[in-house]
N, C-alpha and C. Protein backbone atom coordinates (compact mmCIF):
# COMPACT_ATOMS: atom_id res chain seq x y z
N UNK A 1 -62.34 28.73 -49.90
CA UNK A 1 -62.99 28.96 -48.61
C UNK A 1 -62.64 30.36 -48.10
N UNK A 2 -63.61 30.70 -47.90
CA UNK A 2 -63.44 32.28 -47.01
C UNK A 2 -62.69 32.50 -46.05
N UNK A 3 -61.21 33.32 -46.01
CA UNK A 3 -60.74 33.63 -44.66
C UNK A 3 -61.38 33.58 -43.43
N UNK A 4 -61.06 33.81 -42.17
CA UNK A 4 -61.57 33.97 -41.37
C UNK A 4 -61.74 35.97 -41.07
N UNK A 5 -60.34 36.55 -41.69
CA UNK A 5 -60.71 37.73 -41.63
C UNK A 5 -61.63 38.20 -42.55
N UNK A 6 -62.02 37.53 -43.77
CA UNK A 6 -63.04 37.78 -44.56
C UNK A 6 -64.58 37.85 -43.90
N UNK A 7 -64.38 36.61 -43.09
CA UNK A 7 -65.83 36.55 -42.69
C UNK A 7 -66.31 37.34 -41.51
N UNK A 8 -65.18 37.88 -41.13
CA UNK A 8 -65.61 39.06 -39.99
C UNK A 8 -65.67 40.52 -40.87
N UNK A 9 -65.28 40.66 -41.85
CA UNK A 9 -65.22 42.04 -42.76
C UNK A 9 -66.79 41.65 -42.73
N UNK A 10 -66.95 40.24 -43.66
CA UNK A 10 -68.54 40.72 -44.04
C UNK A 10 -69.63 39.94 -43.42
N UNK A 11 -69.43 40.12 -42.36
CA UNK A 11 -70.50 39.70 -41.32
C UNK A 11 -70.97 40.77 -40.30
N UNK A 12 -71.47 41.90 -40.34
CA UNK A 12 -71.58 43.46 -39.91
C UNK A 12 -72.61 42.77 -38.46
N UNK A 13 -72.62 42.10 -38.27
CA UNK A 13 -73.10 41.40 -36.78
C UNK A 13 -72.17 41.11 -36.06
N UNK A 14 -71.36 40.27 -36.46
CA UNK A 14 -70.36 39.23 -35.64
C UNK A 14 -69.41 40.59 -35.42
N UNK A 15 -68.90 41.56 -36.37
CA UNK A 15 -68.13 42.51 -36.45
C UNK A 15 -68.44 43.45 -35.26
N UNK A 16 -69.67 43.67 -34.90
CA UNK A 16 -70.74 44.64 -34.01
C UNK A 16 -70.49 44.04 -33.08
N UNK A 17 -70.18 42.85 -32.98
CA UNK A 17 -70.60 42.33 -31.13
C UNK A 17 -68.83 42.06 -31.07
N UNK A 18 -68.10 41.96 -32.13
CA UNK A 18 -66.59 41.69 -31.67
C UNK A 18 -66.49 43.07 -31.01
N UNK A 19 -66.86 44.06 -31.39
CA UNK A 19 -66.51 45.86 -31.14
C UNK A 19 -67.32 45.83 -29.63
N UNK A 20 -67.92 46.00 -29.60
CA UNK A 20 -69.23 45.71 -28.22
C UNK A 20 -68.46 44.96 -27.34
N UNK A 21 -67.97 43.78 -26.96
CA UNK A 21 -68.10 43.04 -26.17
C UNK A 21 -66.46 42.39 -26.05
N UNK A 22 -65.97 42.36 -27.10
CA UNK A 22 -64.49 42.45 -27.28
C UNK A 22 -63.37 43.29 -27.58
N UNK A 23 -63.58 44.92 -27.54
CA UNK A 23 -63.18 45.84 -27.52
C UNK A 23 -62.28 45.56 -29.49
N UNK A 24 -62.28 45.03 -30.11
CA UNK A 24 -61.93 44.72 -31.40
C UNK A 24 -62.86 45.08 -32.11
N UNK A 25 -62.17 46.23 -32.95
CA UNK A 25 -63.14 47.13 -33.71
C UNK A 25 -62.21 46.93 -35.22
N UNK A 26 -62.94 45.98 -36.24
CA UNK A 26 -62.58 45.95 -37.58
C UNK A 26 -62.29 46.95 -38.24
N UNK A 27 -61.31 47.54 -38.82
CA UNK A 27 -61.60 48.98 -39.83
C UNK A 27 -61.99 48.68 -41.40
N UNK A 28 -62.79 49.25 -41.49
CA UNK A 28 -63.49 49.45 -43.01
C UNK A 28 -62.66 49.69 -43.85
N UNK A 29 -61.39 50.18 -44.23
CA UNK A 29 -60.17 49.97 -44.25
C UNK A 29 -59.31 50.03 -43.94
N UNK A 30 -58.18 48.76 -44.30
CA UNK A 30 -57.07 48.65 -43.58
C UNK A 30 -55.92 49.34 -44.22
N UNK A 31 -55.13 49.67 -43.07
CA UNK A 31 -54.45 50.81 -43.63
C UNK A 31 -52.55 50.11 -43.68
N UNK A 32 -51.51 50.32 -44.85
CA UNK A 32 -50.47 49.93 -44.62
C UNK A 32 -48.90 51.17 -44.10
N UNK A 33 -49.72 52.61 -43.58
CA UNK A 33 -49.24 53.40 -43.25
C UNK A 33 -48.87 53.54 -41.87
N UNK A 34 -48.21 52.71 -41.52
CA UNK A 34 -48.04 52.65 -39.68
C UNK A 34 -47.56 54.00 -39.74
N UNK A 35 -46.61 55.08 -39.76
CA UNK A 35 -46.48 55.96 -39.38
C UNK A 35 -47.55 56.62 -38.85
N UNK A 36 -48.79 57.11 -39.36
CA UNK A 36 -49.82 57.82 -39.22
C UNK A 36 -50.09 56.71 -37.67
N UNK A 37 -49.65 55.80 -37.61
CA UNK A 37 -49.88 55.12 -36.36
C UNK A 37 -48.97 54.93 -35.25
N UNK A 38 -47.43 55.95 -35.35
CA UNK A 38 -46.50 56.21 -34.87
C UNK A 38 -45.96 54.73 -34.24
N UNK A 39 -46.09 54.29 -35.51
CA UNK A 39 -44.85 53.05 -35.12
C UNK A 39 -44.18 52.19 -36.58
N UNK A 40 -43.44 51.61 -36.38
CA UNK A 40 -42.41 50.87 -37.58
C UNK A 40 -42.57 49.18 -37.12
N UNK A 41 -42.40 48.54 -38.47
CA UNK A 41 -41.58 47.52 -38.12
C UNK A 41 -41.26 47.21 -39.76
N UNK A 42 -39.87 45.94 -39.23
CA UNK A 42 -38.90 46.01 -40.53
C UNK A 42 -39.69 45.11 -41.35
N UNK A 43 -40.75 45.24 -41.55
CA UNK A 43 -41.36 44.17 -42.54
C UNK A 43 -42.72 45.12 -43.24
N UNK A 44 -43.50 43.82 -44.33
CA UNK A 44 -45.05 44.51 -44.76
C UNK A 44 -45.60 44.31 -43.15
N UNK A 45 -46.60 45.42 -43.14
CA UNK A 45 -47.59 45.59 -42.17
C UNK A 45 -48.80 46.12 -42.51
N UNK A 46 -49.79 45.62 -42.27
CA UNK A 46 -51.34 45.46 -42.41
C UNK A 46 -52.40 45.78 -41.24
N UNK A 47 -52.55 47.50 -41.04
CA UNK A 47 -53.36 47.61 -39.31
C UNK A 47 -55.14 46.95 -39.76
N UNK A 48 -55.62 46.07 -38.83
CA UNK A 48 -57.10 46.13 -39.42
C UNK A 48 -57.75 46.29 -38.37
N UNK A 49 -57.41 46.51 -37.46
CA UNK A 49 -58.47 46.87 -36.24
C UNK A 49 -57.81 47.79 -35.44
N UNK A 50 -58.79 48.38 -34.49
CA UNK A 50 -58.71 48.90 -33.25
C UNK A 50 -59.69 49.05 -31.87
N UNK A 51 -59.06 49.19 -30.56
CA UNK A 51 -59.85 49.14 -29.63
C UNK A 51 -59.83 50.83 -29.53
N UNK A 52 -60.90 50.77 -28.63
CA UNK A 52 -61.35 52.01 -27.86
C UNK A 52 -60.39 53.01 -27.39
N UNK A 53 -59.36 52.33 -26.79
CA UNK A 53 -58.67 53.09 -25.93
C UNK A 53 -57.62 54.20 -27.18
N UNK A 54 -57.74 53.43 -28.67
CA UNK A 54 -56.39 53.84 -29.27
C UNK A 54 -55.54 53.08 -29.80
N UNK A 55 -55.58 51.68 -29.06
CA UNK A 55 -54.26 50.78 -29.64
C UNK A 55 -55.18 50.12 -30.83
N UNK A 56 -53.90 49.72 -32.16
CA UNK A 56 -54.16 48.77 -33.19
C UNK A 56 -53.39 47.74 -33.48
N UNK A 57 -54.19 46.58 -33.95
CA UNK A 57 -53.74 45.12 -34.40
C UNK A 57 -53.35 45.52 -35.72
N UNK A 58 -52.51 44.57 -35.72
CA UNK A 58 -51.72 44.74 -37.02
C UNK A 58 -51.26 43.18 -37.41
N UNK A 59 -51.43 42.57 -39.14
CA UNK A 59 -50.69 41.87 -39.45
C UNK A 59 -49.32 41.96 -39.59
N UNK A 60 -48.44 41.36 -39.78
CA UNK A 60 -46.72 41.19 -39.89
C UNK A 60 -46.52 40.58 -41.18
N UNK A 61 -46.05 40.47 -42.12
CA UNK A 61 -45.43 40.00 -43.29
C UNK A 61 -46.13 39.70 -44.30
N UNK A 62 -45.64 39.27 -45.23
CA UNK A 62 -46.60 38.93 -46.49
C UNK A 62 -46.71 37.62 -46.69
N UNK A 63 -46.84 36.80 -46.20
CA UNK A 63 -47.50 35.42 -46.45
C UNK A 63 -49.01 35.60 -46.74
N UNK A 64 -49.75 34.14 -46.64
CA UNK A 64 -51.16 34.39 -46.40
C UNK A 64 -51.68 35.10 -45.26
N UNK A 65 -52.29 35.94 -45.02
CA UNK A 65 -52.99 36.50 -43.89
C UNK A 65 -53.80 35.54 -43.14
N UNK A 66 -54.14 33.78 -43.45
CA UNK A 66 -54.18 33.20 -42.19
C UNK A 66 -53.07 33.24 -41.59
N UNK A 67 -52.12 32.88 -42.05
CA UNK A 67 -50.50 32.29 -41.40
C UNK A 67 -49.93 33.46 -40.25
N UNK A 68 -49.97 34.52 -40.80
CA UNK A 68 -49.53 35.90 -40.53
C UNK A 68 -49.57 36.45 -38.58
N UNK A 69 -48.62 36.45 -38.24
CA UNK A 69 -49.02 37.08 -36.56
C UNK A 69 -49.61 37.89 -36.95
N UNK A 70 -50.31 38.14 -35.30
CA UNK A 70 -50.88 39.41 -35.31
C UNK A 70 -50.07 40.06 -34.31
N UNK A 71 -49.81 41.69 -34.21
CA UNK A 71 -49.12 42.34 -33.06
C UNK A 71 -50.16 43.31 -32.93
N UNK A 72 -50.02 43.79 -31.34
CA UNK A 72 -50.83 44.58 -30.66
C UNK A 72 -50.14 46.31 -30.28
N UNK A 73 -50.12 47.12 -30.39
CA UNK A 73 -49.50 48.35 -30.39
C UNK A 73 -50.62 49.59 -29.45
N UNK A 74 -50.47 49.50 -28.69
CA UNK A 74 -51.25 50.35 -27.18
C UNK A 74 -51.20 51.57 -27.48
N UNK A 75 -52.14 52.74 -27.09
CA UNK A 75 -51.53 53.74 -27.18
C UNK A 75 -50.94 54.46 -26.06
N UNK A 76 -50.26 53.86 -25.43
CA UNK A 76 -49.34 54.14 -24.32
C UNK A 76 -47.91 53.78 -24.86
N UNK A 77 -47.77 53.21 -26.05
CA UNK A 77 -46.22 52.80 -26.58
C UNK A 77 -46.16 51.81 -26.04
N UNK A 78 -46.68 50.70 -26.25
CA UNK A 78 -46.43 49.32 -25.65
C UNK A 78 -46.86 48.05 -26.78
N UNK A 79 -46.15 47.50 -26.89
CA UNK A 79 -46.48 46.22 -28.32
C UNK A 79 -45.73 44.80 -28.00
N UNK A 80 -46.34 44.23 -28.66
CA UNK A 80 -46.17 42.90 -28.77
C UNK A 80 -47.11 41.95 -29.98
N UNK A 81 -46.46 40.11 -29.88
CA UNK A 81 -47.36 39.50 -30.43
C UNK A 81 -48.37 39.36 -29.79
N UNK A 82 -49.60 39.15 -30.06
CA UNK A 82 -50.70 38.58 -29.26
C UNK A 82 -51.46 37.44 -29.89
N UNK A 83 -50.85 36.64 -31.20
CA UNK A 83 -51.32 35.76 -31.97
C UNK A 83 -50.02 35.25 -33.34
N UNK A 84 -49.75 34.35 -32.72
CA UNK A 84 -48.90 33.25 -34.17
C UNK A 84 -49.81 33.57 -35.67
N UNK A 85 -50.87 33.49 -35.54
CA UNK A 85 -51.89 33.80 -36.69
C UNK A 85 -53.19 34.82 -36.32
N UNK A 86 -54.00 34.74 -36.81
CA UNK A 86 -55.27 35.41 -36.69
C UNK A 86 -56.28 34.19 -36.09
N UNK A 87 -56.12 33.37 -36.39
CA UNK A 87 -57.10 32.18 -35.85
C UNK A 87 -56.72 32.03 -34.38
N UNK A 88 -55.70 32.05 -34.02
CA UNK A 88 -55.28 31.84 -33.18
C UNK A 88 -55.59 33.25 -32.08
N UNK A 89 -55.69 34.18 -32.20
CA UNK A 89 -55.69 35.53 -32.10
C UNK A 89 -57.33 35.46 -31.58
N UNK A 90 -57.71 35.37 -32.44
CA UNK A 90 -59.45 35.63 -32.38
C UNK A 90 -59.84 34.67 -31.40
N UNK A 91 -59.47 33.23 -31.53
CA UNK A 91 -59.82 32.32 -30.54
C UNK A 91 -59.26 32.59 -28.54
N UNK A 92 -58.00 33.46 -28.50
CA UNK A 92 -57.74 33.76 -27.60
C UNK A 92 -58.67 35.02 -27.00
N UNK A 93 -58.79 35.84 -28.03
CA UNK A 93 -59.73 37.00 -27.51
C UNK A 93 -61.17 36.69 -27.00
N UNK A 94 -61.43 36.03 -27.90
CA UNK A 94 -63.11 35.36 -27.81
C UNK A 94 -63.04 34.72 -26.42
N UNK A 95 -62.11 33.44 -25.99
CA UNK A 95 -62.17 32.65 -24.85
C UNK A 95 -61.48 33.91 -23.57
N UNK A 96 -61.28 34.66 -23.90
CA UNK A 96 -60.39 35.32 -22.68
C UNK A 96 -60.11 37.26 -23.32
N UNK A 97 -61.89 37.70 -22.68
CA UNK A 97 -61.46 39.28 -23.57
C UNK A 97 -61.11 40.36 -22.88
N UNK A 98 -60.74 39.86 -21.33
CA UNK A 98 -59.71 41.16 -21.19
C UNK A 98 -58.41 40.58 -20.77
N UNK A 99 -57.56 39.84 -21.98
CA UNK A 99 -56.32 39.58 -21.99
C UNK A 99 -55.50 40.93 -22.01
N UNK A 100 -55.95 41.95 -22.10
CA UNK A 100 -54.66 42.91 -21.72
C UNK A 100 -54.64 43.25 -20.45
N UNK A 101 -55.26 43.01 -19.78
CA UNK A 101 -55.52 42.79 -17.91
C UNK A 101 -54.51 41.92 -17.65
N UNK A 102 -54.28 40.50 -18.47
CA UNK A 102 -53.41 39.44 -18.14
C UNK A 102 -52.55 39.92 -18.25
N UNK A 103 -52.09 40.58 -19.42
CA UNK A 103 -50.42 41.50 -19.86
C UNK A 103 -50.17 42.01 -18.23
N UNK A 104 -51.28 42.99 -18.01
CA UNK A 104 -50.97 44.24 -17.35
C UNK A 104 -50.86 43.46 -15.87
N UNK A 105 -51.46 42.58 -15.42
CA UNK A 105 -51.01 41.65 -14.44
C UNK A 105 -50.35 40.82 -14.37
N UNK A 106 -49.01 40.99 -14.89
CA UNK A 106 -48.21 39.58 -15.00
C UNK A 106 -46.94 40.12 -14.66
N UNK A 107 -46.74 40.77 -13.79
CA UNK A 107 -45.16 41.09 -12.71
C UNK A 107 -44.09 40.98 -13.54
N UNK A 108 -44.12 41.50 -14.68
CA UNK A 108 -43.10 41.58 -16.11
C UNK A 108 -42.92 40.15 -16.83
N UNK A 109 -44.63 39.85 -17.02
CA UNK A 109 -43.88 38.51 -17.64
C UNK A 109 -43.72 36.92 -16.54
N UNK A 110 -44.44 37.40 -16.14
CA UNK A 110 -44.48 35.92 -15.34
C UNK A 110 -45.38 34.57 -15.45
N UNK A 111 -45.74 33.75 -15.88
CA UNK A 111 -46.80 32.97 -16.40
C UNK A 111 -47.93 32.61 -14.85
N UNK A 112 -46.92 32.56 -13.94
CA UNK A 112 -47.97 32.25 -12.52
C UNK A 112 -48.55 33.20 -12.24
N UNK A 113 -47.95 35.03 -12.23
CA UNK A 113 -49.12 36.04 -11.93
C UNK A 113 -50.16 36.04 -12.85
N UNK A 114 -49.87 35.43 -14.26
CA UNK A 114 -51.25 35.59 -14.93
C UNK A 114 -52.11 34.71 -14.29
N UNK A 115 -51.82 33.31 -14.64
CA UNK A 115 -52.90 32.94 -13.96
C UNK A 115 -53.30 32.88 -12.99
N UNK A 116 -52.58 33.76 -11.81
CA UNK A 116 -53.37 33.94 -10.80
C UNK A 116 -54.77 35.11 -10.89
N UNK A 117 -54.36 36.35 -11.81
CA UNK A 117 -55.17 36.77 -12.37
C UNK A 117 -56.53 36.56 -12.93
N UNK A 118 -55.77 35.37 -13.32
CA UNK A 118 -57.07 35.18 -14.75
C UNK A 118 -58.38 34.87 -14.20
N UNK A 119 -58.60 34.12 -12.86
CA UNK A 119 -59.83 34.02 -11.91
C UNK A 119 -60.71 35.06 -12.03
N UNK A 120 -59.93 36.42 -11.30
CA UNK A 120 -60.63 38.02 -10.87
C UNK A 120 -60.82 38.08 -11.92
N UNK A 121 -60.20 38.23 -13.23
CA UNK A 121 -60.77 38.89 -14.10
C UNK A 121 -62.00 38.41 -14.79
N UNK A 122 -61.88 37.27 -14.96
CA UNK A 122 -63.34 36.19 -15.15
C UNK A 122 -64.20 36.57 -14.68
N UNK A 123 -64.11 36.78 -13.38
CA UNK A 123 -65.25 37.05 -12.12
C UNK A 123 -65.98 38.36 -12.85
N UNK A 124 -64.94 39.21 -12.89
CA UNK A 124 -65.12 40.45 -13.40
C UNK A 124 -65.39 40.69 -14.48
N UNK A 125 -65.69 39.68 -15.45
CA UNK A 125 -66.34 39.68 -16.23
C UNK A 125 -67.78 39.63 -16.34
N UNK A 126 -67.68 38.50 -15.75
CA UNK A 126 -69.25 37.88 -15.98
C UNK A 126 -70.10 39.26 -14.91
N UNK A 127 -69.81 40.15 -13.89
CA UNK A 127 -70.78 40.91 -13.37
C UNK A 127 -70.46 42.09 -14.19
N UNK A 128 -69.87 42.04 -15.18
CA UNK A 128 -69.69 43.40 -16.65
C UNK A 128 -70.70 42.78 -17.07
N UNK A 129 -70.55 41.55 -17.76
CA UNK A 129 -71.41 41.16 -19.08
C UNK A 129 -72.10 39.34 -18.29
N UNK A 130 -73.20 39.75 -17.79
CA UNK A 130 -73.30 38.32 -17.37
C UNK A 130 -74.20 37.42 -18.66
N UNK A 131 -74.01 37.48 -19.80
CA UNK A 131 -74.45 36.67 -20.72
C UNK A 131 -72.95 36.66 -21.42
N UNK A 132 -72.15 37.11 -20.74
CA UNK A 132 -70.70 36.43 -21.82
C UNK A 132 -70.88 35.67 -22.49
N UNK A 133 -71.40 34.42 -21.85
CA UNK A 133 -71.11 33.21 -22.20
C UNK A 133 -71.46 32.54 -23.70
N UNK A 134 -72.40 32.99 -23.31
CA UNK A 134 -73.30 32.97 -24.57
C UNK A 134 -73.32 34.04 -25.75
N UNK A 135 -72.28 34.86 -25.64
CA UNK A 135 -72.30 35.76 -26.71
C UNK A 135 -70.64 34.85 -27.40
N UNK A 136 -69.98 34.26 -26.32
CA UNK A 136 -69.06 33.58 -26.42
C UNK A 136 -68.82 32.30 -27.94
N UNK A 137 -70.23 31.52 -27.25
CA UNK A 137 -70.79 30.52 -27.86
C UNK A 137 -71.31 30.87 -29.71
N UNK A 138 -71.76 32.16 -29.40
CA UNK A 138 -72.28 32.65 -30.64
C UNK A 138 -71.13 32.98 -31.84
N UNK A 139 -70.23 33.75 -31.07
CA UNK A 139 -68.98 33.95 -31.98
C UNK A 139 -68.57 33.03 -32.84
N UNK A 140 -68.04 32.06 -31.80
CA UNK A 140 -67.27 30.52 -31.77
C UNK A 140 -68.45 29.59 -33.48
N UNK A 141 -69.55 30.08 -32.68
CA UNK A 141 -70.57 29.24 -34.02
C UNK A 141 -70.51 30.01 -35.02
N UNK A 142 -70.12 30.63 -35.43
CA UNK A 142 -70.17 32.06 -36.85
C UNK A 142 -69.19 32.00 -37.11
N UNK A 143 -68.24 32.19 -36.67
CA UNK A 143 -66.26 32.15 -36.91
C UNK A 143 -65.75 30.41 -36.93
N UNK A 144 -66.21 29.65 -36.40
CA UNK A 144 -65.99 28.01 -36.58
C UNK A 144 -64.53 28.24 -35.64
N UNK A 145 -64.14 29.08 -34.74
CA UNK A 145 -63.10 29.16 -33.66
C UNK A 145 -63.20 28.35 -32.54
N UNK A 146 -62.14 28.22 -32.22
CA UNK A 146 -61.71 26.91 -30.96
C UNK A 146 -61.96 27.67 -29.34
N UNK A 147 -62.40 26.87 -28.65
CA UNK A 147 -61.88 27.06 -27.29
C UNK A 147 -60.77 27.14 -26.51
N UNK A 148 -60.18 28.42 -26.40
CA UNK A 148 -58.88 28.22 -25.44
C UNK A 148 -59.19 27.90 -24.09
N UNK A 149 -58.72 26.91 -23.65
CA UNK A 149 -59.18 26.62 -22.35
C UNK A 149 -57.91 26.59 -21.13
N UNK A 150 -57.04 27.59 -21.42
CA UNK A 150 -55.48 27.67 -20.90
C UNK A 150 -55.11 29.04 -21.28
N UNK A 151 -55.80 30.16 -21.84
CA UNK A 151 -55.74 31.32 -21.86
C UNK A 151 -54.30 32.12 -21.85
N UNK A 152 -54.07 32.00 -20.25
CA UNK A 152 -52.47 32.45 -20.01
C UNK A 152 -51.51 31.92 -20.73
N UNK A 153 -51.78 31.02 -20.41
CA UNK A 153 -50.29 30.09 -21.41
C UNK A 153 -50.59 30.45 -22.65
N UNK A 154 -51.10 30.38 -23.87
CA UNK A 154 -51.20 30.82 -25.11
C UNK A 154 -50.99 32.04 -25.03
N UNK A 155 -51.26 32.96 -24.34
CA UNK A 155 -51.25 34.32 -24.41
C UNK A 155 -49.34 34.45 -24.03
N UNK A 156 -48.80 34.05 -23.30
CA UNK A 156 -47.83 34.15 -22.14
C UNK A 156 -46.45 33.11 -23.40
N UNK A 157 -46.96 32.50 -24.14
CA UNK A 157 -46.22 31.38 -25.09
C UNK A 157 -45.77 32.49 -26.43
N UNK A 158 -47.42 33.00 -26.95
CA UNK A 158 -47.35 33.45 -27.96
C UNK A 158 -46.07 35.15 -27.59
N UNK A 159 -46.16 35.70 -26.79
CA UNK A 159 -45.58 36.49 -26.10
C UNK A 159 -44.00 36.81 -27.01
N UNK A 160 -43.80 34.73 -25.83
CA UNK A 160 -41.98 34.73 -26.09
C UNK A 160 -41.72 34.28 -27.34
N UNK A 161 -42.95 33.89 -28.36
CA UNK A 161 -42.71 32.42 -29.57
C UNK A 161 -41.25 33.67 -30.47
N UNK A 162 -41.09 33.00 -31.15
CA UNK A 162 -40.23 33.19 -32.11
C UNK A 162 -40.64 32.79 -33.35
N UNK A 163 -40.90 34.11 -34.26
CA UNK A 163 -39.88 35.12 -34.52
C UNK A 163 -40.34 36.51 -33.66
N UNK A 164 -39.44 37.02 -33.17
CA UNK A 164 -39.44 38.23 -32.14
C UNK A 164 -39.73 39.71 -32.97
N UNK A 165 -40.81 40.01 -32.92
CA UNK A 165 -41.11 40.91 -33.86
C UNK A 165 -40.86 42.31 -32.89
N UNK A 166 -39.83 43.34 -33.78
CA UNK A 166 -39.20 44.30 -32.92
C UNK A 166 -40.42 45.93 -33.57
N UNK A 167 -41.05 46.41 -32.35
CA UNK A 167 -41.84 47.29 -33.22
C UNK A 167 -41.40 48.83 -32.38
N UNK A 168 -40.63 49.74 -33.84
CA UNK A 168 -40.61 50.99 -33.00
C UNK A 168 -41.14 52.02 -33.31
N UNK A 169 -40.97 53.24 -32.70
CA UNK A 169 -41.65 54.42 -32.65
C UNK A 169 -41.23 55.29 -33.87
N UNK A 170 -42.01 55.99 -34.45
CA UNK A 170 -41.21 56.86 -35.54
C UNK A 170 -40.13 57.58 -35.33
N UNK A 171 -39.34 57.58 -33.75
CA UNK A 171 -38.26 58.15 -33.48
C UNK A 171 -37.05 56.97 -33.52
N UNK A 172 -37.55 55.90 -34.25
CA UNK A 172 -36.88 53.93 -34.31
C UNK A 172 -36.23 54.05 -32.33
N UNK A 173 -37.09 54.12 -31.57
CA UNK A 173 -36.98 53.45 -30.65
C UNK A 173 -37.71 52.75 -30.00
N UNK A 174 -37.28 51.36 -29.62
CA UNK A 174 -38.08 50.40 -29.65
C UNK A 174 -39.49 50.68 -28.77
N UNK A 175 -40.88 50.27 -28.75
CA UNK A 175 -41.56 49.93 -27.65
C UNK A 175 -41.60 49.16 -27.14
N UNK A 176 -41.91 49.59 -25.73
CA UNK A 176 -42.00 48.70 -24.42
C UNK A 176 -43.06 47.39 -24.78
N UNK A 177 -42.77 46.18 -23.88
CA UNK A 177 -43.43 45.31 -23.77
C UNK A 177 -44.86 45.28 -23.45
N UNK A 178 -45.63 44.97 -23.68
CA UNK A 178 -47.27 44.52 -23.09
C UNK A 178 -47.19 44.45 -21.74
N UNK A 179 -46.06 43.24 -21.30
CA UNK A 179 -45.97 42.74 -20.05
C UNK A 179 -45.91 43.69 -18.85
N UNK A 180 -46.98 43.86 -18.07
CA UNK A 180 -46.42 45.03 -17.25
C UNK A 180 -46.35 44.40 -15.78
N UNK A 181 -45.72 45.70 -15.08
CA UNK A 181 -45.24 44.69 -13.72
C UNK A 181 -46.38 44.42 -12.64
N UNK A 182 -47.81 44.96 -13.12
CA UNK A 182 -48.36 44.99 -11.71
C UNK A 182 -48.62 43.37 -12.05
N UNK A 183 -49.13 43.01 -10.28
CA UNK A 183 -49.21 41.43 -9.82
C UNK A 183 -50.42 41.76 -9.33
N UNK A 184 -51.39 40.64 -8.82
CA UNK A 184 -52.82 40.30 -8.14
C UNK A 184 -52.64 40.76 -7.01
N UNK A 185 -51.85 41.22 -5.97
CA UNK A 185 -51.12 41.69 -4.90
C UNK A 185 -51.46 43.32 -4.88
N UNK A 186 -51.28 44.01 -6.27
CA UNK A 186 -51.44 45.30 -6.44
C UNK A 186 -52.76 45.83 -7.00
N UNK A 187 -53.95 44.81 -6.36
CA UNK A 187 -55.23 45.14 -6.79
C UNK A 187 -55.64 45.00 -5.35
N UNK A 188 -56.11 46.17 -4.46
CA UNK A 188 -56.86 45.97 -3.21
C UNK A 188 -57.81 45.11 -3.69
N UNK A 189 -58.66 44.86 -4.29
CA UNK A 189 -59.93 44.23 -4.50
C UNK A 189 -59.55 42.38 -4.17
N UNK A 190 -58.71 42.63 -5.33
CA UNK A 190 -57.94 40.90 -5.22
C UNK A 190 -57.28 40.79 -3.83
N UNK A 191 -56.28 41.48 -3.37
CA UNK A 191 -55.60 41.18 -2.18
C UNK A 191 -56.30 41.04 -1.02
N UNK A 192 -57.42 41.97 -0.99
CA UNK A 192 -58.46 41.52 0.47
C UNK A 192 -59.25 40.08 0.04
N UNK A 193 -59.76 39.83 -1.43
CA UNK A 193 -60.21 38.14 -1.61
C UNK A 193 -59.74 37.58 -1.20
N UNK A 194 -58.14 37.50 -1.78
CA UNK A 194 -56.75 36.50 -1.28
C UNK A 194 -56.95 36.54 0.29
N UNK A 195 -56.50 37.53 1.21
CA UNK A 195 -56.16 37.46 2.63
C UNK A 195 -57.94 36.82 3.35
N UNK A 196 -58.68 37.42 2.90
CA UNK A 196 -60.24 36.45 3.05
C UNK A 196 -60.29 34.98 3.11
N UNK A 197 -59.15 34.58 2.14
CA UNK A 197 -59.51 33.04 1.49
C UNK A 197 -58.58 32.52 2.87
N UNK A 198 -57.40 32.98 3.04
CA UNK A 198 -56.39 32.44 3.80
C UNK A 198 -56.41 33.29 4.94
């Protein structure tokens, strides 16, 4: 049976709308030279994608590449896991695609600022892309991926899971966490909703 990363290599549709609409851009090849990507870790590493901004996904070890985390590496120097596997990975992105909003709203790591988050950003989705839903649906039917329907917590779990994958800079000092400190509090937009509601 075909990987799941197989079937996004050769599905140049599903690949097009992951890049489009999920900021996950497959590379045509994957590269095992993290330096050229100014970062380390003490194991095999496998980059196969990237977003827009700069940052790349990367597999971790040599097992099967279902089994395999995935880690996320910013180009601001910031990393983490963002998936126990790739299935797991893809299904979180697909149900929830601006999870680095959740990172970046979660008061260093807090599971309640995410999901207080996770509302606005929804919102703020659907008036970005108001056929999400359905581009959602489409994925999910092509990839045979699950519904996360708890977003934060998988995202916020996979975070702390263990094994703690340490990823550093070509100068071997470590990078910073994903988790960053702003809260729903430090978004005028959200804080006048909030004080509106109450």
């Amino acid at each position: 049976m075909k990987s799941l990363y197989n079937k996004i290599i050769d599905n140049p549709e599903i690949a097009e709308v992951l890049t489009d609409y999920f900021d996950f851009e497959i590379l045509g090849v994957p590269s095992y030279n993290t330096e050229s990507y100014y970062f380390n870790v003490e194991d095999t590493v496998k980059v196969i994608a990237q977003d827009a901004a700069g940052g790349v996904f990367a597999f971790v070890g040599s097992d099967d590449e279902e089994n395999l985390p995935i880690i996320y590496i910013s180009s601001e120097g910031q990393a983490g896991k963002v998936g126990r596997n790739f299935k797991e990975f893809i299904s979180l992105m697909v149900s929830c695609p601006n999870w680095q909003d959740l990172l970046k709203f979660s008061g260093n790591g807090q599971l309640s600022e995410m999901v207080k988050a996770l509302s606005f950003l929804e919102d703020e989705l659907l008036e970005d892309f108001p056929n999400i839903e359905d581009v959602k649906k489409t994925v999910r039917s092509e990839l045979s991926i699950d519904i996360i329907f708890n977003p934060a917590d998988v995202l916020f779990m996979t975070m702390k899971s263990e094994p703690k994958i340490v990823v550093i800079d070509n100068d071997g000092d470590e990078l910073e966490s994903l988790f960053n400190s702003f809260t729903v509090m430090d978004n005028p937009e959200w804080r006048n909703k909030l004080n509106n509601i109450f």
